[in-house]
Every structure is written in C-alpha cells, then in structure tokens.
C-alpha atoms as a PDB file:
ATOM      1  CA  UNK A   1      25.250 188.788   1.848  1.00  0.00           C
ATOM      2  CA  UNK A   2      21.778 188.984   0.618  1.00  0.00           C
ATOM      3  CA  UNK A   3      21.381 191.400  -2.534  1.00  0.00           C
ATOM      4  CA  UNK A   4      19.288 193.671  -1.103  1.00  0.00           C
ATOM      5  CA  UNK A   5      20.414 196.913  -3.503  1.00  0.00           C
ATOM      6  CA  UNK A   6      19.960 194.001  -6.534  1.00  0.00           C
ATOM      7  CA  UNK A   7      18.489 196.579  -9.714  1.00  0.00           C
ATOM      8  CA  UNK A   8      19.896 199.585  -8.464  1.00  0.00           C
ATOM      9  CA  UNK A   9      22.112 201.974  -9.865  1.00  0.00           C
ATOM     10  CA  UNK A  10      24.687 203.816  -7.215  1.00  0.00           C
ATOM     11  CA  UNK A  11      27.097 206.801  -7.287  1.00  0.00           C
ATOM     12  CA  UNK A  12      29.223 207.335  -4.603  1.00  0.00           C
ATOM     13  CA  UNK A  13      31.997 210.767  -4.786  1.00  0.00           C
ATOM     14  CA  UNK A  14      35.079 210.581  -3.411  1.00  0.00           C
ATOM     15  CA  UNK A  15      34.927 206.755  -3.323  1.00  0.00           C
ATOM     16  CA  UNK A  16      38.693 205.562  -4.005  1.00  0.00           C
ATOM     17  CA  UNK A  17      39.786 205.237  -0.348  1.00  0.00           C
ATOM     18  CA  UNK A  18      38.625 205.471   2.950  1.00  0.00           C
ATOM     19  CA  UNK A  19      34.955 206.146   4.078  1.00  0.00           C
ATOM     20  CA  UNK A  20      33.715 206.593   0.477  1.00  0.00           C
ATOM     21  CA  UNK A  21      35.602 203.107  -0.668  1.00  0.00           C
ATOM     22  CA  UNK A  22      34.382 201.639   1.953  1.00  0.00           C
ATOM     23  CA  UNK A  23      31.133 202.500   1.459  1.00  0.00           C
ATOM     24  CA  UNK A  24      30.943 202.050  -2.646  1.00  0.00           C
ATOM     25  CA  UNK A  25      32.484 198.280  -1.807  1.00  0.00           C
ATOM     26  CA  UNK A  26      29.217 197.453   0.148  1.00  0.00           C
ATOM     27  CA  UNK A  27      26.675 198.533  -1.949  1.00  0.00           C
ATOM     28  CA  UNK A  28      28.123 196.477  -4.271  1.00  0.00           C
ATOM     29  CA  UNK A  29      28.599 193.889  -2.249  1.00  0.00           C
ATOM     30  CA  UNK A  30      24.352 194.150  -2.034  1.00  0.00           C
ATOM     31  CA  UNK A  31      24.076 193.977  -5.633  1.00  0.00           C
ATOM     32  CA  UNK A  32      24.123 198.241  -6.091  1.00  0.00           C
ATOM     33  CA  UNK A  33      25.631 198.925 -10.131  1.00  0.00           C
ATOM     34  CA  UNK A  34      28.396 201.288  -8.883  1.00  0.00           C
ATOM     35  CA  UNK A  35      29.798 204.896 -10.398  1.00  0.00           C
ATOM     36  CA  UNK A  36      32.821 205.850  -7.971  1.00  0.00           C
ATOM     37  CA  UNK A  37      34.473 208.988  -8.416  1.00  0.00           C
ATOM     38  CA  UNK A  38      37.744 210.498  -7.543  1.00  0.00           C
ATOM     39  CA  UNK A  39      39.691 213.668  -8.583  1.00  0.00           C
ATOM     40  CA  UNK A  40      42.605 211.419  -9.891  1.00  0.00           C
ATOM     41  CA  UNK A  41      41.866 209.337 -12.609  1.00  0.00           C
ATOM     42  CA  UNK A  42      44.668 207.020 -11.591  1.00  0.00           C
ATOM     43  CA  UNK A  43      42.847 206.395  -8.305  1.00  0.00           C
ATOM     44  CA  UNK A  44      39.199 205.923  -9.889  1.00  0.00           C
ATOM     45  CA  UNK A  45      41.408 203.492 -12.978  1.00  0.00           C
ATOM     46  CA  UNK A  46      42.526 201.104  -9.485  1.00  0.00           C
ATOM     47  CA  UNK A  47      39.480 201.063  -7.794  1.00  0.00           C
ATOM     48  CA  UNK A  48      37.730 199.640 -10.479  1.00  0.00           C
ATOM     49  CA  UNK A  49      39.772 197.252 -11.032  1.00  0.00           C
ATOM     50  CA  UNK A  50      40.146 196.553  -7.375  1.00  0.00           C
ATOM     51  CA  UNK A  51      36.103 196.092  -7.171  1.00  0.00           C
ATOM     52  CA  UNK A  52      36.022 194.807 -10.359  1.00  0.00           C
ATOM     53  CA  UNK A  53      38.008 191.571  -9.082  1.00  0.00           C
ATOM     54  CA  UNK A  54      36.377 191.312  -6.059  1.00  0.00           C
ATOM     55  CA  UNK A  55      33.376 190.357  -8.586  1.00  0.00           C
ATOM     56  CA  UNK A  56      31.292 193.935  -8.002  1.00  0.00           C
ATOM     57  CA  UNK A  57      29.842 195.498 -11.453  1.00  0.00           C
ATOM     58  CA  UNK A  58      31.415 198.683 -11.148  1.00  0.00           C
ATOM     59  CA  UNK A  59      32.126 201.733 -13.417  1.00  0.00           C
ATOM     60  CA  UNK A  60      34.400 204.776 -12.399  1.00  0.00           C
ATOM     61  CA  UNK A  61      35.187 208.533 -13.758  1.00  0.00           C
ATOM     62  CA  UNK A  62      37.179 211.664 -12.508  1.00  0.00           C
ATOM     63  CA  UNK A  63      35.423 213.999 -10.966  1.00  0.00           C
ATOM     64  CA  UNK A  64      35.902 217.103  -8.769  1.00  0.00           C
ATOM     65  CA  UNK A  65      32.393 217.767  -7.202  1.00  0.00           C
ATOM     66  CA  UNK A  66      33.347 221.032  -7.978  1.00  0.00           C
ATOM     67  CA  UNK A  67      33.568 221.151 -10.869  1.00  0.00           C
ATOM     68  CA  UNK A  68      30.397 221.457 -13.043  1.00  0.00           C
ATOM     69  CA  UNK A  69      31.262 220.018 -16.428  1.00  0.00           C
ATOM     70  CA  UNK A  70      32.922 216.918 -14.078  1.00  0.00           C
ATOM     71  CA  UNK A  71      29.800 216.540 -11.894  1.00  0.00           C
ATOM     72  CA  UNK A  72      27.615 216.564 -15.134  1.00  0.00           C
ATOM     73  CA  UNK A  73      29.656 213.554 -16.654  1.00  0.00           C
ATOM     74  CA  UNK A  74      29.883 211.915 -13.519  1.00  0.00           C
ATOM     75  CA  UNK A  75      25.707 211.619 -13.952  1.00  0.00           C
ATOM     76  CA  UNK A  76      26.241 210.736 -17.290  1.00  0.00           C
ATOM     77  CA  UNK A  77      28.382 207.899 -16.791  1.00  0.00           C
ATOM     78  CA  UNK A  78      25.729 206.275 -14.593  1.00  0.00           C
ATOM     79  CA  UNK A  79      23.279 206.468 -17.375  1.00  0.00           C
ATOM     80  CA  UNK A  80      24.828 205.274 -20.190  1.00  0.00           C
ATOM     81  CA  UNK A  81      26.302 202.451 -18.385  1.00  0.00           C
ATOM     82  CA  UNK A  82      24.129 201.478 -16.274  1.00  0.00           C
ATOM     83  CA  UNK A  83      20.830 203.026 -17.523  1.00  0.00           C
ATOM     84  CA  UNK A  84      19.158 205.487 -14.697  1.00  0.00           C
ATOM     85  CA  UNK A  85      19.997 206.656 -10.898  1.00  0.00           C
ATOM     86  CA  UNK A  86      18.789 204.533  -7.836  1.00  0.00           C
ATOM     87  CA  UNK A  87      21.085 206.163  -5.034  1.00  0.00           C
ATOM     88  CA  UNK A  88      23.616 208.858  -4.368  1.00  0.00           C
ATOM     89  CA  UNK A  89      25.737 209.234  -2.050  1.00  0.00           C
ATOM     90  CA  UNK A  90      27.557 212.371  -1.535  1.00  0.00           C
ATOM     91  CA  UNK A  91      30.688 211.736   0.346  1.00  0.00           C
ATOM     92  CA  UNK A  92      33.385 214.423  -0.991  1.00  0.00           C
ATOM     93  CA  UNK A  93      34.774 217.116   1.413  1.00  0.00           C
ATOM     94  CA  UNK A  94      37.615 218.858   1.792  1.00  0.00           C
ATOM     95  CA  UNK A  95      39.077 221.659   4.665  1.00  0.00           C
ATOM     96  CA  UNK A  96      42.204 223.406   3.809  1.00  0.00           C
ATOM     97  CA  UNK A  97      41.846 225.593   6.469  1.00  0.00           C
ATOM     98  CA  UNK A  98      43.157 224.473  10.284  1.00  0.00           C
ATOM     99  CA  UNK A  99      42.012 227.210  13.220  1.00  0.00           C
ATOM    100  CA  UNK A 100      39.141 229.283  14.067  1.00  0.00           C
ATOM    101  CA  UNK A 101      36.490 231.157  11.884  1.00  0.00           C
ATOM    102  CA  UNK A 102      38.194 234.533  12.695  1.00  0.00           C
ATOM    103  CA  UNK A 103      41.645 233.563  11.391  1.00  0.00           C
ATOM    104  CA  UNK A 104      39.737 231.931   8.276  1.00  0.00           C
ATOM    105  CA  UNK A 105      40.380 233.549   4.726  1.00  0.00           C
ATOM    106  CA  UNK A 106      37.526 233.800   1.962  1.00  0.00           C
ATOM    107  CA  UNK A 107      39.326 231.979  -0.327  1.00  0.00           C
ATOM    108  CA  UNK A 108      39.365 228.622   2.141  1.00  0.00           C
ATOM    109  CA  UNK A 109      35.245 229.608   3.365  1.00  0.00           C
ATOM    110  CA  UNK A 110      34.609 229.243  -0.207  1.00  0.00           C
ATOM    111  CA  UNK A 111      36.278 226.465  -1.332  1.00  0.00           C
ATOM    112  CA  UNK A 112      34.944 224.743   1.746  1.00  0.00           C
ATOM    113  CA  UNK A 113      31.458 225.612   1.126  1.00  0.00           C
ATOM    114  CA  UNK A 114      31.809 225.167  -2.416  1.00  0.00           C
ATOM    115  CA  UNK A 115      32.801 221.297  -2.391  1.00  0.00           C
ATOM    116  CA  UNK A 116      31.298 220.390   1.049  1.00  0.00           C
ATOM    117  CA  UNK A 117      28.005 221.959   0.749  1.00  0.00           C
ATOM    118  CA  UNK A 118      27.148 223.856  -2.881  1.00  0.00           C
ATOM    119  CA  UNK A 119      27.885 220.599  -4.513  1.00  0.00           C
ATOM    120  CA  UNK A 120      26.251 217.820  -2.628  1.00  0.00           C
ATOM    121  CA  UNK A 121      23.103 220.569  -3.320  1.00  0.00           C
ATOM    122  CA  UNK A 122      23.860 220.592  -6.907  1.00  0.00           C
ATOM    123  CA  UNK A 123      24.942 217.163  -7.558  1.00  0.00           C
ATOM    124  CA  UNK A 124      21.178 216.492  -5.902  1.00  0.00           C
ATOM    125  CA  UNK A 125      19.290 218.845  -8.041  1.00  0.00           C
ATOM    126  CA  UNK A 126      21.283 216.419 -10.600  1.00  0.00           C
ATOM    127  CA  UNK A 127      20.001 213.464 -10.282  1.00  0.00           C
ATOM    128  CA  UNK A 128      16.443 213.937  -8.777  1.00  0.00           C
ATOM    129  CA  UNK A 129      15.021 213.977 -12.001  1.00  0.00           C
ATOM    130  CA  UNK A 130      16.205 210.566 -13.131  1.00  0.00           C
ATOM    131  CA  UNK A 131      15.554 209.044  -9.696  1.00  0.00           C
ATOM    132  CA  UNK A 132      11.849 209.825 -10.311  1.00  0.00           C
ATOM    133  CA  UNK A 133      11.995 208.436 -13.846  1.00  0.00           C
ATOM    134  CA  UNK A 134      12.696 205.442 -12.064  1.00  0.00           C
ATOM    135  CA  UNK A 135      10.249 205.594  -9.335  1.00  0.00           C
ATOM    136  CA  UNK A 136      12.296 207.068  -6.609  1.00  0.00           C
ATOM    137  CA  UNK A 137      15.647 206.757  -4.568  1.00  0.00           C
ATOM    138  CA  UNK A 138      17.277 207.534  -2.027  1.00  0.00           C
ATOM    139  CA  UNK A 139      20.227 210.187  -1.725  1.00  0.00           C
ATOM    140  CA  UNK A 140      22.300 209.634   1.856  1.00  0.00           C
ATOM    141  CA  UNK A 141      24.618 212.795   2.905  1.00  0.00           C
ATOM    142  CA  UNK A 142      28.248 212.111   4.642  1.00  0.00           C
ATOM    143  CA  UNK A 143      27.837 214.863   6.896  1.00  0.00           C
ATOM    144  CA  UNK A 144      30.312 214.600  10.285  1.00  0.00           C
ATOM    145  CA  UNK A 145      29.942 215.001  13.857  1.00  0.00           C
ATOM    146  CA  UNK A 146      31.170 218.332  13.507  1.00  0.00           C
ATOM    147  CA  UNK A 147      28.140 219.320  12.453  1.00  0.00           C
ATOM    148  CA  UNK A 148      26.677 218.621  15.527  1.00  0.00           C
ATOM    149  CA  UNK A 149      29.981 219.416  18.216  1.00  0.00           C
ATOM    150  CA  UNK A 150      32.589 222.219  16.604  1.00  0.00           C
ATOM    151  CA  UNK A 151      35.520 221.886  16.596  1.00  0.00           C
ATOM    152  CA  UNK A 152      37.594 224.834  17.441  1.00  0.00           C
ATOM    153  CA  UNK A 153      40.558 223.790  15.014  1.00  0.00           C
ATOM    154  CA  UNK A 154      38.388 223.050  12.435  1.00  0.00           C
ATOM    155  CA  UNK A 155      36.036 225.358  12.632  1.00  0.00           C
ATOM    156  CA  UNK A 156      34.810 226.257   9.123  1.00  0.00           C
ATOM    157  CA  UNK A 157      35.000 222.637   7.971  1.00  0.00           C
ATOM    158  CA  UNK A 158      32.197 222.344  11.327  1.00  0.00           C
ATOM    159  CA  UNK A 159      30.198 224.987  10.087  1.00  0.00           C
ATOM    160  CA  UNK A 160      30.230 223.284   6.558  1.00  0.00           C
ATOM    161  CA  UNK A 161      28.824 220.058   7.680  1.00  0.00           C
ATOM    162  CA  UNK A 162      26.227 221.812   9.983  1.00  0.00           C
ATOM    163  CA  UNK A 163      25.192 223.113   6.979  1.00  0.00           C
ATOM    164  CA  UNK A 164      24.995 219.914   4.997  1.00  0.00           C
ATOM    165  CA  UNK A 165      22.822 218.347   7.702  1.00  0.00           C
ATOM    166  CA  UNK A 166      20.336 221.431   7.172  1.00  0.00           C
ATOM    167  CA  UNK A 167      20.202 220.871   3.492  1.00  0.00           C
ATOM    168  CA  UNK A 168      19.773 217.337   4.134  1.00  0.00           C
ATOM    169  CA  UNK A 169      16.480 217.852   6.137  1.00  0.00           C
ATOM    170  CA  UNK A 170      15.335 220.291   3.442  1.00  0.00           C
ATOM    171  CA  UNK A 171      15.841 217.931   0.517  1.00  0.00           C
ATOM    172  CA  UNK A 172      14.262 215.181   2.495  1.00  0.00           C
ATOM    173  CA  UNK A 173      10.792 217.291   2.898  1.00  0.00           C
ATOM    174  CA  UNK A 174      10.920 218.562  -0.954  1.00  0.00           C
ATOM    175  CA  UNK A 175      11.946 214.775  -2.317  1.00  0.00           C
ATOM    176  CA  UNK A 176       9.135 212.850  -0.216  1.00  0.00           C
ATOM    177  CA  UNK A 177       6.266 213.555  -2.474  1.00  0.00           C
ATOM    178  CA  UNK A 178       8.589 212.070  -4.875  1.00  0.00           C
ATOM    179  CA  UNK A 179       9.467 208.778  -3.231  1.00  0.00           C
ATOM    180  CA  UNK A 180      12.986 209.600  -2.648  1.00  0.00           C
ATOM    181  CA  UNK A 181      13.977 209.363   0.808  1.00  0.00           C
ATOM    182  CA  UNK A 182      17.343 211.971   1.958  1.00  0.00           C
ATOM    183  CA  UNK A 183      19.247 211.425   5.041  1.00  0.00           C
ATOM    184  CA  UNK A 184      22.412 212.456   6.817  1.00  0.00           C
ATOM    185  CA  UNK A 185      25.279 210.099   8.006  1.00  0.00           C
ATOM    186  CA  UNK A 186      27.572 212.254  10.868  1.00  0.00           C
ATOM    187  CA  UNK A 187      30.567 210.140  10.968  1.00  0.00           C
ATOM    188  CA  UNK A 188      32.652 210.542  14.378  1.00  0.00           C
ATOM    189  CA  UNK A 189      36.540 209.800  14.062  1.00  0.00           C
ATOM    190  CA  UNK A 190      36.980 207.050  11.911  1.00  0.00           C
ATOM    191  CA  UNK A 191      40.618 205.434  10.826  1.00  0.00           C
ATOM    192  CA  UNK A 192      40.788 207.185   7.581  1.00  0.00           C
ATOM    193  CA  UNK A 193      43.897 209.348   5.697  1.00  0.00           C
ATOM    194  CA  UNK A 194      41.625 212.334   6.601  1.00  0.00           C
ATOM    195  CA  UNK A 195      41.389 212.103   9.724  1.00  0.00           C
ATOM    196  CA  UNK A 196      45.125 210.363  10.373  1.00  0.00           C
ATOM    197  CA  UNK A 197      46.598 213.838  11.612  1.00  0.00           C
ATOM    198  CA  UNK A 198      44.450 213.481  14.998  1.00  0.00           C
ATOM    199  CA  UNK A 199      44.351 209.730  14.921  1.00  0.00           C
ATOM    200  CA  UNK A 200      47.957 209.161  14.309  1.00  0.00           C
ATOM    201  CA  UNK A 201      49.102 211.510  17.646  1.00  0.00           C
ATOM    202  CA  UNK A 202      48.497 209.408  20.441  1.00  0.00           C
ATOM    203  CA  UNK A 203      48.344 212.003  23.039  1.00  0.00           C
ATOM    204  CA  UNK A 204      44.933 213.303  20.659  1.00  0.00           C
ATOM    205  CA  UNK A 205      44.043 210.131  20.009  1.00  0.00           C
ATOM    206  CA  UNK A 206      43.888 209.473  23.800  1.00  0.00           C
ATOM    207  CA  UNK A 207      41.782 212.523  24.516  1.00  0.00           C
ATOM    208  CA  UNK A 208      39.517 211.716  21.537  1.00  0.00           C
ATOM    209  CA  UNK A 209      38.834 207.791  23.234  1.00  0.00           C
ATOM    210  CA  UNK A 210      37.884 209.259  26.268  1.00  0.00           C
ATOM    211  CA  UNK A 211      35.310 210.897  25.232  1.00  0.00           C
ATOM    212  CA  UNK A 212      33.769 208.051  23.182  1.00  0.00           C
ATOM    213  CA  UNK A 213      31.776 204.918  25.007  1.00  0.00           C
ATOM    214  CA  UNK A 214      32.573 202.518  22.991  1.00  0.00           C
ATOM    215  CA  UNK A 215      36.783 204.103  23.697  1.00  0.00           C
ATOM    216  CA  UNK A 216      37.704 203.410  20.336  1.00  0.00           C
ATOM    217  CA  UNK A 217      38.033 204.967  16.635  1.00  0.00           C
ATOM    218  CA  UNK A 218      35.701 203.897  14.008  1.00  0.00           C
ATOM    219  CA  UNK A 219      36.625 201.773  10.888  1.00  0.00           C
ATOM    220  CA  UNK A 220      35.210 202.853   7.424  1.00  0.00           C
ATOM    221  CA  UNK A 221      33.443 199.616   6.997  1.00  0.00           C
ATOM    222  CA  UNK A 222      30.999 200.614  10.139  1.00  0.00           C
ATOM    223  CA  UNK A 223      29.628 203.970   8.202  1.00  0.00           C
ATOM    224  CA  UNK A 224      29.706 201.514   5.032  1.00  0.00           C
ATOM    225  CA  UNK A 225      27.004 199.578   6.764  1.00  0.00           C
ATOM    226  CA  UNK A 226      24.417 201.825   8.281  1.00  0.00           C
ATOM    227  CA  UNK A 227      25.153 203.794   4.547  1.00  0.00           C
ATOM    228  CA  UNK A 228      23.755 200.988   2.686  1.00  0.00           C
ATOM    229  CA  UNK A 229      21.228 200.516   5.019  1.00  0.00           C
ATOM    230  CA  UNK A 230      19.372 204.028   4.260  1.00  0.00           C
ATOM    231  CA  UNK A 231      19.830 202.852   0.608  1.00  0.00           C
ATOM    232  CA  UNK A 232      17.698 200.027   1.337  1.00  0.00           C
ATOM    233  CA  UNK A 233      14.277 198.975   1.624  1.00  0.00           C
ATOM    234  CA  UNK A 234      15.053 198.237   5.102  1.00  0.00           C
ATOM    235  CA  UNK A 235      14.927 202.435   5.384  1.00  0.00           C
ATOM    236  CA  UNK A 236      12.072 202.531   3.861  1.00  0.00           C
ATOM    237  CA  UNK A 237      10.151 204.838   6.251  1.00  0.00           C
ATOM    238  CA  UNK A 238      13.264 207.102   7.031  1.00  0.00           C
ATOM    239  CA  UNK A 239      14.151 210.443   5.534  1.00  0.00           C
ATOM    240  CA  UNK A 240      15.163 213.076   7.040  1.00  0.00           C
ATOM    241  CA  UNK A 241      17.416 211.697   9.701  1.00  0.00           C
ATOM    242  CA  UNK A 242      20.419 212.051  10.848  1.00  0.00           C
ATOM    243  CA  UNK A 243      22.640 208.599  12.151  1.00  0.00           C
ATOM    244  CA  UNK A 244      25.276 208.985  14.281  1.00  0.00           C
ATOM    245  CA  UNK A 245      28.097 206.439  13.625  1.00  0.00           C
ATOM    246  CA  UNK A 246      30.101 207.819  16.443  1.00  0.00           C
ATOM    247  CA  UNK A 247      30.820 204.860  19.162  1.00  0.00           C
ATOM    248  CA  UNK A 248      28.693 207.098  21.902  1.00  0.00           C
ATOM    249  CA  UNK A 249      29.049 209.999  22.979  1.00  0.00           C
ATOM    250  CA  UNK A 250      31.001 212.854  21.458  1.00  0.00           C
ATOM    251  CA  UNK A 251      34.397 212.766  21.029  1.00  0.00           C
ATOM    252  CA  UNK A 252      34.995 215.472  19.404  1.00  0.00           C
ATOM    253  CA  UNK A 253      34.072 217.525  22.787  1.00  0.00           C
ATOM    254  CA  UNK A 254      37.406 216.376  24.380  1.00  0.00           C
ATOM    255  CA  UNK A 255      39.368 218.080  22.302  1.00  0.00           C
END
C-alpha cells in the first residue's frame, strides 16, 4: 500500500476495537505515526502491541474523551512522541440511553452530549493550534447515519450525531483559512460490538438489509478506507462534507 499519510502524525479515540481499530490500523498501514486511545489501559497496552507487530509505529494512552486532564495527555502523548499533530480523528461515542427523547433522563442527554459532541469540539479546539504549527491537517468526524435518519430507539444518541455533523461543517469553514480541512464520516450499520444488539437479532438484521442496496452490513475496514482517504492528499479539496459509508440507501428507515 503506497504511504500516502508517510510524515504524519495521527490520533484516533476510541481506537482499540471495532470502527476506530479499524480505522487507526490503516492509517498506519499508509505510513500515519499513530496515538490510539481507549478508556482501558489494558485495551490501549494490546493494541499497541497488536499494531506494533504488524510493523505500524504506533503509541497508545487511556483516555476518556471526557475527561479533560485525559484528553489533554492524550495531545501530549502525540507530541512528545511523535513531535506535532497531522490528523485527528474523533471516533468515541457512547448512548446509555435506549427509547425516545421523552422517556430520556438529563443525566443520559448529558453524558451523551458530553462524550459524543462537547468533546470531539474540545478535543478540536485541542489540537488546531499544533496542526497549524505544522502547516495544516485535517480532523475527520465519526458521525452516524443517525444523524441524518432517527432512530426512534435511539433517539438522543440521533440527535447527538446530528449535532456532530453541524459542528463538523462549522469547524470546516473556521479551519480553512488555516489549511486544515474537517469532514464528517456517517457510518450506516457496520459489524461492530456496538452495534451487535441489532446486528446479532436476525429478525432486525433482516429489516435493516432491506432497506440497504447493497443488502448487507458494513465491515469496519470499509469506513477505515474512505477515513484515511479525507486524511489524505487525495482530499485535498474537501472539507466540509459529509460521506456516507452506508451500502445505499438508508437502513436505518426500516426499522
């Protein structure tokens, strides 16, 4: 695979399994110097090692996005190892909360917004300044196609990542005069842990298929790819988008 992320310096959250694994493999695989990030330091410990084997130069700490002291070391890490900030990708979610917006409690709207929206905005405000000591970057959203088709069972987690893509568009006009380009991946079901409780149920996984054209779930390693795309050169005259990585159509709108 041609090294087209050779130079850079990458931070991926919530990168010890599925999507954000996936996608912290691949820029490596590129030639990105990676930071992954988990909330267990256990997980981050074997997915170093993991990468590390698989020949990648990669570099790992805990880290809760929402946690500020966490997301500050987290930025840390990548400079003292690796000397600056090329690309981040923001990746960690969460939803504790299963039903409709009028059955949700503050305490879950807040953690939701706090992790899947106040701190991909803070984790950005982060690094922008050492992305234009280094001439620019490029800062990629996992956003969902939630954001785009609620989903009645998870409705505040929809509302989060509607949210996100708004804050992506935002960033992407304020960051341009800068040279660092923002845009917004929006995921549809992909074979992940996160996503296993719909996946896994073959009666929703049925209604979820029909309603995609390609009639099949996603694999981590397709987001992976259009990911490290917008972190490349390739991108180089997108910002401000939003790619769907969805199979066609929207499957969440069967359910």
């Amino acid at each position: 695979m041609a090294a087209k992320l050779a130079g850079k310096v990458a931070i991926v959250t919530a990168s010890t399994a599925g999507i954000g694994l996936a996608i912290a493999r691949r820029l490596g695989r590129e030639g990105a110097r990676v930071v992954v990030s988990s909330r267990n330091q256990e997980n981050v410990d074997t997915t170093v090692r993991q990468l590390g084997q698989e020949g990648l130069e990669v570099t790992g700490v805990k880290c809760h996005v929402g946690n500020p002291n966490e997301r500050q070391a987290l930025v840390e890490r990548a400079l003292e190892q690796f000397g600056g900030i090329d690309i981040l990708v923001s990746n960690a979610a969460t939803n504790p909360v299963v039903g409709g917006l009028l059955d949700c409690p503050e305490a879950g709207w807040n953690k939701i917004f706090d992790v899947n929206v106040k701190s991909p905005f803070l984790l950005t405000k982060l690094v922008v300044p050492h992305m234009e000591q280094r001439g620019g970057g490029s800062i990629v959203f996992i956003s969902s196609i939630l954001g785009q088709v609620p989903n009645s069972m998870l409705a505040a987690y929809s509302v989060s990542k509607a949210a996100l893509l708004s804050v992506s568009e935002v960033f992407a006009k304020e960051c341009a005069t800068k040279n660092i380009r923002v845009n917004a991946v929006a995921p549809g079901f992909i074979n992940t842990n996160f996503s296993s409780v719909l996946v896994n149920n073959e009666a929703i996984r049925s209604a979820i298929e029909s309603g995609i054209y390609q009639k099949r779930i996603g694999e981590p390693e397709e987001v992976a790819g259009i990911t490290a795309f917008l972190c490349s050169d390739d991108a180089s005259y997108i910002t401000g988008a939003v790619m769907d990585v969805n199979g066609g159509g929207k499957g969440a709108s069967a359910l």
